[in-house]
Protein backbone atom coordinates (compact mmCIF):
# COMPACT_ATOMS: atom_id res chain seq x y z
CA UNK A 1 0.00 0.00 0.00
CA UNK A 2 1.77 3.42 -0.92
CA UNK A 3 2.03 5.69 1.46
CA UNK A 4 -0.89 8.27 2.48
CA UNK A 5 -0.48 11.87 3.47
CA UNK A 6 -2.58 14.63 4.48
CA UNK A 7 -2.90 18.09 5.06
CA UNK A 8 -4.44 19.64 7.49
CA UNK A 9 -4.80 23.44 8.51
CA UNK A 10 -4.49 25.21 11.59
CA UNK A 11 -2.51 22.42 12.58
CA UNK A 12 -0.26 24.04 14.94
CA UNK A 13 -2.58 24.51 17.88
CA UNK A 14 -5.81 23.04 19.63
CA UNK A 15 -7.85 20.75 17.39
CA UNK A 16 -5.81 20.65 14.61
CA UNK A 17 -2.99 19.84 16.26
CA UNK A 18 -4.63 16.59 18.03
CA UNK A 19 -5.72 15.60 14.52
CA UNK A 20 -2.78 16.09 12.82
CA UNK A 21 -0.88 13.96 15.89
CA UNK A 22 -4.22 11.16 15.54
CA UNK A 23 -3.37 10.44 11.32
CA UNK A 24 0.35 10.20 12.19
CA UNK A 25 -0.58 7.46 14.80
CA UNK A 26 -2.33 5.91 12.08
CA UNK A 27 0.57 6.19 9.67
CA UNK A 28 -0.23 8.89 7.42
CA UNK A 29 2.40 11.59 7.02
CA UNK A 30 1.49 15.29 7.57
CA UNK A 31 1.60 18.94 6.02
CA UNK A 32 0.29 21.33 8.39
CA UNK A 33 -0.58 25.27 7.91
CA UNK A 34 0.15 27.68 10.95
CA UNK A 35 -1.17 31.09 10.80
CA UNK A 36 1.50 32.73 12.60
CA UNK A 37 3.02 31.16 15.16
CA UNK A 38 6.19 29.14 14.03
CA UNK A 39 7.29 27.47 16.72
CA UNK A 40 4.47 25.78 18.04
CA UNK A 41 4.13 23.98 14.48
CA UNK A 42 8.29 23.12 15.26
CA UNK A 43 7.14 21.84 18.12
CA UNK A 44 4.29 19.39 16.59
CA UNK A 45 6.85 18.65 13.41
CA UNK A 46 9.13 16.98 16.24
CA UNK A 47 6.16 15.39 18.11
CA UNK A 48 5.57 14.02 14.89
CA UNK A 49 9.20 13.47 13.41
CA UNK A 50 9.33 11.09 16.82
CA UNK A 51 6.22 9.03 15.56
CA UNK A 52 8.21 8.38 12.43
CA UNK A 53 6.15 9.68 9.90
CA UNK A 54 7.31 12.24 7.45
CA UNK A 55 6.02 16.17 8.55
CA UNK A 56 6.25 19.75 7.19
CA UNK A 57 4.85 22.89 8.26
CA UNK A 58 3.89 26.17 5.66
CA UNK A 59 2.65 29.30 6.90
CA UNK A 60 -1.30 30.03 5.89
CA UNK A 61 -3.60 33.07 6.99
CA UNK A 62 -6.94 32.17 6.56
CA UNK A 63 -7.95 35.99 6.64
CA UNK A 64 -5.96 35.98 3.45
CA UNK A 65 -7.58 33.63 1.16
CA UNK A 66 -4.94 34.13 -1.75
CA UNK A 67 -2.21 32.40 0.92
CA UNK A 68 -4.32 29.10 0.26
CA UNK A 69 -2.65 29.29 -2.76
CA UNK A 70 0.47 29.74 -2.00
CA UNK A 71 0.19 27.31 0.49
CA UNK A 72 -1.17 24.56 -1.42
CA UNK A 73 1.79 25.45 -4.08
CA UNK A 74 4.55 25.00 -1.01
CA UNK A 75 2.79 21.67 0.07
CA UNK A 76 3.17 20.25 -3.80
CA UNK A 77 6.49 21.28 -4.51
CA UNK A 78 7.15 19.41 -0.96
CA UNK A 79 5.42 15.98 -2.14
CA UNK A 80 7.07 16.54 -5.48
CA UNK A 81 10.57 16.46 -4.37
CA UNK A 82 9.99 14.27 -1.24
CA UNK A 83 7.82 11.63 -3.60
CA UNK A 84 8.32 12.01 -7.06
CA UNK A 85 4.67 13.44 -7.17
CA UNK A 86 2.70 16.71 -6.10
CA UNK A 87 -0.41 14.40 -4.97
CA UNK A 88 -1.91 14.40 -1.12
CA UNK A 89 -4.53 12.02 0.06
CA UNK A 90 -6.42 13.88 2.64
CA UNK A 91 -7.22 17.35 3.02
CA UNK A 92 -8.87 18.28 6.48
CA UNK A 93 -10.01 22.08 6.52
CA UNK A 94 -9.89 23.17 9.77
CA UNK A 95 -8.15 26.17 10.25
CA UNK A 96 -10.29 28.90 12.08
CA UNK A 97 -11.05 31.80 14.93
CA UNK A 98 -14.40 32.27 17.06
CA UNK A 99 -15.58 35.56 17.40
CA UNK A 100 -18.60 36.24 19.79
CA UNK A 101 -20.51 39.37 19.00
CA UNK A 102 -24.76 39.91 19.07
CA UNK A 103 -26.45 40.32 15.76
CA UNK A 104 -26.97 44.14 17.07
CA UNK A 105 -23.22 44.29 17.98
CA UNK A 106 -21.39 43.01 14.79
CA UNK A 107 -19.16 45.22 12.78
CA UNK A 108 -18.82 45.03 8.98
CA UNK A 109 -15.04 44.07 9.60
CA UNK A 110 -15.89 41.02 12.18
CA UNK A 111 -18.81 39.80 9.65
CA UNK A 112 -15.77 40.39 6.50
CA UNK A 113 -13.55 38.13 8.68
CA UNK A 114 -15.64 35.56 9.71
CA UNK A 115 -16.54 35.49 5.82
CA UNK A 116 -13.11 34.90 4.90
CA UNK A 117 -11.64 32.86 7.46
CA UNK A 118 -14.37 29.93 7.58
CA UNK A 119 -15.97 30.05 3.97
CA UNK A 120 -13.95 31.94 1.67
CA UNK A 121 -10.51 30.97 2.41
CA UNK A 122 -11.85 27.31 2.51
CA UNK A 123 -13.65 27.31 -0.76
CA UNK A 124 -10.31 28.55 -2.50
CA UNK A 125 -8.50 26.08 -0.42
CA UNK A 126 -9.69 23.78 -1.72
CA UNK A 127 -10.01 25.03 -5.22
CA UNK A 128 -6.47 25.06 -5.32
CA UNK A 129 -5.92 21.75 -4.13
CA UNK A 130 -8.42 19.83 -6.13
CA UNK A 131 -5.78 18.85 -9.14
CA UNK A 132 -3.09 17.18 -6.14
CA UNK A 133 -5.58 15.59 -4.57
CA UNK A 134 -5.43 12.07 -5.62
CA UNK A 135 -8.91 9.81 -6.76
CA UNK A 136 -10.38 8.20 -3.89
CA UNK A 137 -9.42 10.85 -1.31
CA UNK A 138 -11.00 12.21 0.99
CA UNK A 139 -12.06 15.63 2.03
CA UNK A 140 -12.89 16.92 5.70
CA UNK A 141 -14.58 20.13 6.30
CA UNK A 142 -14.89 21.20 10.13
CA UNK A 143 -17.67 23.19 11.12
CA UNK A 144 -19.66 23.50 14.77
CA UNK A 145 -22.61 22.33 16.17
CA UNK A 146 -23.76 25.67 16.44
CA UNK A 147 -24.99 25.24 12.87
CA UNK A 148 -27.52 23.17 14.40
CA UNK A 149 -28.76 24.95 17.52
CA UNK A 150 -28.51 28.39 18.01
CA UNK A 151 -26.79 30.34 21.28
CA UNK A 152 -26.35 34.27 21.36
CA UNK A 153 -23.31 35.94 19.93
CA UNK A 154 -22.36 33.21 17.26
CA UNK A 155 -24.30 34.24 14.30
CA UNK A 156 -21.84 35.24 12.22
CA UNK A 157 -19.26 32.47 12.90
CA UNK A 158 -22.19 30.03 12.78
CA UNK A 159 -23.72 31.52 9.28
CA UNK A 160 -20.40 30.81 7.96
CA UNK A 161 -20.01 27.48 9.03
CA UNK A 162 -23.39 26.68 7.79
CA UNK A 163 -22.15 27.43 4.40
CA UNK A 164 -19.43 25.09 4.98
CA UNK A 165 -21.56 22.37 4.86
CA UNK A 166 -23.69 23.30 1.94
CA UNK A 167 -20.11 23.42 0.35
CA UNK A 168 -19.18 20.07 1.40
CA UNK A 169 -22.50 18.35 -0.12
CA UNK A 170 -21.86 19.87 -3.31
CA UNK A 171 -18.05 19.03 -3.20
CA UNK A 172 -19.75 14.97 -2.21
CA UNK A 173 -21.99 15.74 -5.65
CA UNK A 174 -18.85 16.73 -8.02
CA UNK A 175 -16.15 14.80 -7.40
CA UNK A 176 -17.92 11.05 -7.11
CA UNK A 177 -16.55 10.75 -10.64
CA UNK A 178 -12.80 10.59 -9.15
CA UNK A 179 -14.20 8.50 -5.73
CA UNK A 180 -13.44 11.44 -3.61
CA UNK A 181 -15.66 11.57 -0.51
CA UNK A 182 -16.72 14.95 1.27
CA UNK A 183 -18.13 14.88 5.25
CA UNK A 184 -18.80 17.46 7.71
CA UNK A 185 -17.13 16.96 11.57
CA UNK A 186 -18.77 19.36 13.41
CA UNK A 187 -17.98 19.76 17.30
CA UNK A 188 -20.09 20.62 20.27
CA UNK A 189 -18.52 22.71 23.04
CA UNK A 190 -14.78 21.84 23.11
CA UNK A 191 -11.94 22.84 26.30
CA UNK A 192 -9.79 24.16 23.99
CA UNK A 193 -8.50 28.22 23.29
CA UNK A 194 -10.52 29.05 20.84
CA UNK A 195 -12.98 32.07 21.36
CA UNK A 196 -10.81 33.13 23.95
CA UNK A 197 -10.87 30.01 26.26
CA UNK A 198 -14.22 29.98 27.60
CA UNK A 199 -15.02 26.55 27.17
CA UNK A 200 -11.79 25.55 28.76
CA UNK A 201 -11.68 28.11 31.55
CA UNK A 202 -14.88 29.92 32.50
CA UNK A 203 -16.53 27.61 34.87
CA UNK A 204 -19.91 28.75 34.69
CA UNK A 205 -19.80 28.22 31.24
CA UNK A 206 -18.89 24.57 31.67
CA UNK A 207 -21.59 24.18 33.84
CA UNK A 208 -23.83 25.49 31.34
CA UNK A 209 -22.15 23.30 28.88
CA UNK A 210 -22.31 19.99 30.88
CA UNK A 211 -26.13 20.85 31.61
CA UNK A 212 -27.32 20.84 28.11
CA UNK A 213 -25.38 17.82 27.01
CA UNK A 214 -26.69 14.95 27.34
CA UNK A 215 -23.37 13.05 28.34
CA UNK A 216 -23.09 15.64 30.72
CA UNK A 217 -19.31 17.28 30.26
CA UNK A 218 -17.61 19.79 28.18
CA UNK A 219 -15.97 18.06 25.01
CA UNK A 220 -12.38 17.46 25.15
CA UNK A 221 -9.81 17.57 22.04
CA UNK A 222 -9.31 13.85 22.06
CA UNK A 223 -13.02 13.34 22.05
CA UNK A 224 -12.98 14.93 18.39
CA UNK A 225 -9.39 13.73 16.31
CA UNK A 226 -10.27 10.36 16.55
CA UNK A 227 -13.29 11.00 14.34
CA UNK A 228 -11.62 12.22 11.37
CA UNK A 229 -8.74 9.86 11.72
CA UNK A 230 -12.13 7.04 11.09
CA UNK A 231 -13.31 9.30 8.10
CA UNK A 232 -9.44 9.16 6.58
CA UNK A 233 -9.84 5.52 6.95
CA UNK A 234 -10.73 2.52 5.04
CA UNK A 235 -13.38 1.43 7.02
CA UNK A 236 -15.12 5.38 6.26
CA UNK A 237 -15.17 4.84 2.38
CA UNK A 238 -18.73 4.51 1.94
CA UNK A 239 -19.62 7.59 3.83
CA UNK A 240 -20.27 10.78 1.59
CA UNK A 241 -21.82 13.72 2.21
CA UNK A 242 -22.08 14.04 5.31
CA UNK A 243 -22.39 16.21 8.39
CA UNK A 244 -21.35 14.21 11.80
CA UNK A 245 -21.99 15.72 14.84
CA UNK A 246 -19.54 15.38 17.58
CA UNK A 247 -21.62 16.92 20.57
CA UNK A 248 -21.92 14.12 23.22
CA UNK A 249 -25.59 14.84 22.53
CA UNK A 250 -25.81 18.82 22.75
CA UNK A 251 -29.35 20.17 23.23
CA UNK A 252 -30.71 16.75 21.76
């Protein structure tokens, strides 16, 4: 069996980082985007390097949609030298920010950068990296749970995400020609940094949290990599088009 590789963005940090660390475990070597801090991603390339599995990391600002390019360009060039070809197995969008602001309270600017981060930049993503990716890969789009349920101060992130999996249907309809699947992972509440922390460090959030999910806890990071580690797998190859939810069972 030749050897599999993804890429995954906003690998550096938080979720991205436990999923990028998950397909490694599972032998699958590893291109990672960091937005801006560098050594962090050094820090997961040797976390990596130690598993034995072949890792690079290439800068990528999602506010920027045009670096998707460029990073997607870096990433072949890698696989082209390293492998004799510019082709990539998996491509896990996940790079992203949380921004909480009211409907009444939102800026033009927060709205333009929620835009870009979570739909635009990922659309053009992966645009660019439709010709590397080879037939029978797979693509994995991570969007929230929020674009299920609704709680104040998220509409704009969660608009965006919604879009996300529209996207990911209609990338499902195209590309069944070339046997490339398309699912949605969206998490519930997660203790990670993102938005500022809350989930990780507010306790009366986590209360909250814990209250309305029916497992009764805040999700942790390991509750989520595993999942798209399964959906990179061969056992996943007859799911398409899909949006899993991984909630513990938020306001079921």
């Amino acid at each position: 069996m030749s050897q599999k590789t993804a890429i995954v963005t906003g690998g550096s940090r938080g979720l991205g980082r436990e999923m990028a660390l998950s397909l490694a475990k599972d032998g699958v070597d590893v291109i990672i985007s960091y937005h801006s801090n560098k050594e962090k991603a050094n820090e997961l390339v040797r976390e990596i390097e130690l598993l034995g599995q072949d890792v690079i990391a290439f800068p990528f600002d999602a506010n920027d949609h045009t670096t998707g390019q460029e990073f997607i360009e870096k990433a072949a060039a890698y696989l082209e030298k390293k492998n004799g070809s510019p082709n990539f197995d998996f491509l896990i969008n996940n790079a992203g920010t949380g921004a909480y602001n009211l409907v009444a309270d939102t800026t033009e600017e927060q709205f333009d950068e929620m835009m870009n981060v979570h739909l635009k930049s990922v659309y053009f993503l992966t645009q660019a990296a439709l010709p590397f990716l080879n037939d029978s890969g797979r693509i994995i789009n991570i969007s929230s749970g929020l674009a299920r349920f609704s709680l104040p101060g998220m509409s704009a992130y969660a608009m965006m995400k919604g879009g996300i999996e529209v996207f990911t249907r209609y990338l499902a309809k195209e590309l069944g020609e070339r046997k490339i699947t398309a699912n949605v992972v969206a998490p519930g509440a997660i203790a990670t940094d993102f938005a500022g922390g809350t989930n990780r460090d507010n306790e009366e959030k986590r209360a909250l949290i814990a209250n309305i999910t029916t497992l009764g806890r805040v999700g942790e990071i390991d509750d989520i990599d595993g999942v798209v580690a399964f959906l990179c797998s061969d056992k996943a190859g007859w799911i398409n088009g899909q949006r899993i939810e991984v909630s513990g069972g938020m306001l079921l």
